[in-house]
Protein backbone atom coordinates (compact mmCIF):
# COMPACT_ATOMS: atom_id res chain seq x y z
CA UNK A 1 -60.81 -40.00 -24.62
CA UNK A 2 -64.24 -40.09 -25.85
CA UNK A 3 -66.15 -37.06 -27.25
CA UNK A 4 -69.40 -37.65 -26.61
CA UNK A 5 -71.52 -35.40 -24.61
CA UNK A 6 -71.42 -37.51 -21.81
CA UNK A 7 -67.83 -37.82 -21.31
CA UNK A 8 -67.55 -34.17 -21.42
CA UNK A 9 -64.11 -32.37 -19.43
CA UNK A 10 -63.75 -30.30 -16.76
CA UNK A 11 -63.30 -27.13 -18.35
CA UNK A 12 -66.42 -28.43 -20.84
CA UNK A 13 -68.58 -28.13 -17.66
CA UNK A 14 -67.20 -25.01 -16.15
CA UNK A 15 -67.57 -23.41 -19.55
CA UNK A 16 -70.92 -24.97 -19.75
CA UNK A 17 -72.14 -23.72 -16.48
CA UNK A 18 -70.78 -19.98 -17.12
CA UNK A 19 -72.41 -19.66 -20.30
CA UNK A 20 -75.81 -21.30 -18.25
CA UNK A 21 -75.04 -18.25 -16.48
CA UNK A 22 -74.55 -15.11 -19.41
CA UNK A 23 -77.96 -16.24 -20.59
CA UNK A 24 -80.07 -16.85 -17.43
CA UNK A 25 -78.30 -12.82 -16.86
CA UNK A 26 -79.97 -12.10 -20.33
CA UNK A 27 -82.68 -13.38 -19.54
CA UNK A 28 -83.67 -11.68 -16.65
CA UNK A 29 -82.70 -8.36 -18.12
CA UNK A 30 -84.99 -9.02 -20.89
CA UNK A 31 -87.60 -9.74 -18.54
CA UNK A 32 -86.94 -6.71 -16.60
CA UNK A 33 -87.06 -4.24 -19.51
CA UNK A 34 -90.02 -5.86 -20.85
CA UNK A 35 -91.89 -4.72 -17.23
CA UNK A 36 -90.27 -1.54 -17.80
CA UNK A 37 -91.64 -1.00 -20.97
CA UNK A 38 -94.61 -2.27 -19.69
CA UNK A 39 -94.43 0.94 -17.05
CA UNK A 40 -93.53 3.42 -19.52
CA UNK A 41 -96.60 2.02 -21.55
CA UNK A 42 -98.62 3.27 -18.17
CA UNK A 43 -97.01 6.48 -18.34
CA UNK A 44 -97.92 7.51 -21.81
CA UNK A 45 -101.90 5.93 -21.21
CA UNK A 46 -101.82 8.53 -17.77
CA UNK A 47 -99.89 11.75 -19.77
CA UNK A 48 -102.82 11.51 -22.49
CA UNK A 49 -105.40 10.62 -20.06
CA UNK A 50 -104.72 14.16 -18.98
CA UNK A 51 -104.81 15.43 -22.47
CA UNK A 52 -101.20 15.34 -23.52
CA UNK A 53 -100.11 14.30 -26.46
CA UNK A 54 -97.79 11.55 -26.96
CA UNK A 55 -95.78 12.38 -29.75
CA UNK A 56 -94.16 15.75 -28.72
CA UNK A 57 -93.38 14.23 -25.60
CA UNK A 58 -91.22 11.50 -27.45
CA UNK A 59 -89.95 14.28 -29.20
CA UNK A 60 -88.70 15.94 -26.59
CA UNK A 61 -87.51 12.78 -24.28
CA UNK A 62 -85.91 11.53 -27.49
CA UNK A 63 -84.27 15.26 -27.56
CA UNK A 64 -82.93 16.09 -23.93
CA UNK A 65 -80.54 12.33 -24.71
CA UNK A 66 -79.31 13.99 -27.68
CA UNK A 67 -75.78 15.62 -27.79
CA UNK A 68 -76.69 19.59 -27.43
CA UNK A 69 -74.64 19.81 -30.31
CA UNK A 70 -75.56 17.37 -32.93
CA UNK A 71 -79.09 18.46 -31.77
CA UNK A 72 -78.35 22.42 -32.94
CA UNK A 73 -76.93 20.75 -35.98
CA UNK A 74 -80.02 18.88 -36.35
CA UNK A 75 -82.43 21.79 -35.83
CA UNK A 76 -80.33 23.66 -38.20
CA UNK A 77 -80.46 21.65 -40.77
CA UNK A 78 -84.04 20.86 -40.63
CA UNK A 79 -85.29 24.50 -40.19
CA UNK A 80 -82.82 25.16 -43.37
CA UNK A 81 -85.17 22.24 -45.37
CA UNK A 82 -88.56 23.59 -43.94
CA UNK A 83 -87.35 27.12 -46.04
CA UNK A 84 -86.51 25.54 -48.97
CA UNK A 85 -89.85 23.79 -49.03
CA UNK A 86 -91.86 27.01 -48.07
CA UNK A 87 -90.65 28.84 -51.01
């Protein structure tokens, strides 16, 4: 049997074809998130249109996906170094 790309098997093509597939599906999801970056991009430009700042609102998107938990310990922690510095 020959090995060239040509004379490829069965299975060669089918795995060929499904792999096609896995990154023609990454593709488009990369394509998609890059428009919905693109939209979140046109939410921040609106929020400080109206005057709102744009950091404390990552702050606090960035916050509410946080663990309630490892957030407390994170406030904590970083209320616990703003003392030590203040003194």
């Amino acid at each position: 049997m020959d090995n060239s790309p040509i004379d490829q098997s069965d299975s060669q093509r089918v795995a060929a074809s499904e792999l096609r597939q896995f990154v023609e599906r990454i593709e488009r999801l990369r394509g998609e998130m890059a428009d919905l970056k693109e939209q979140e991009k046109e939410v921040f430009a609106e929020l400080k249109s109206r005057g709102y700042m744009s950091r404390p609102i990552r702050t606090l998107i960035k916050e509410r996906a946080t663990d309630p938990d490892k957030l407390a310990e994170d406030q904590a922690v970083l209320e616990m170094y703003r003392e030590a510095l203040s003194s």
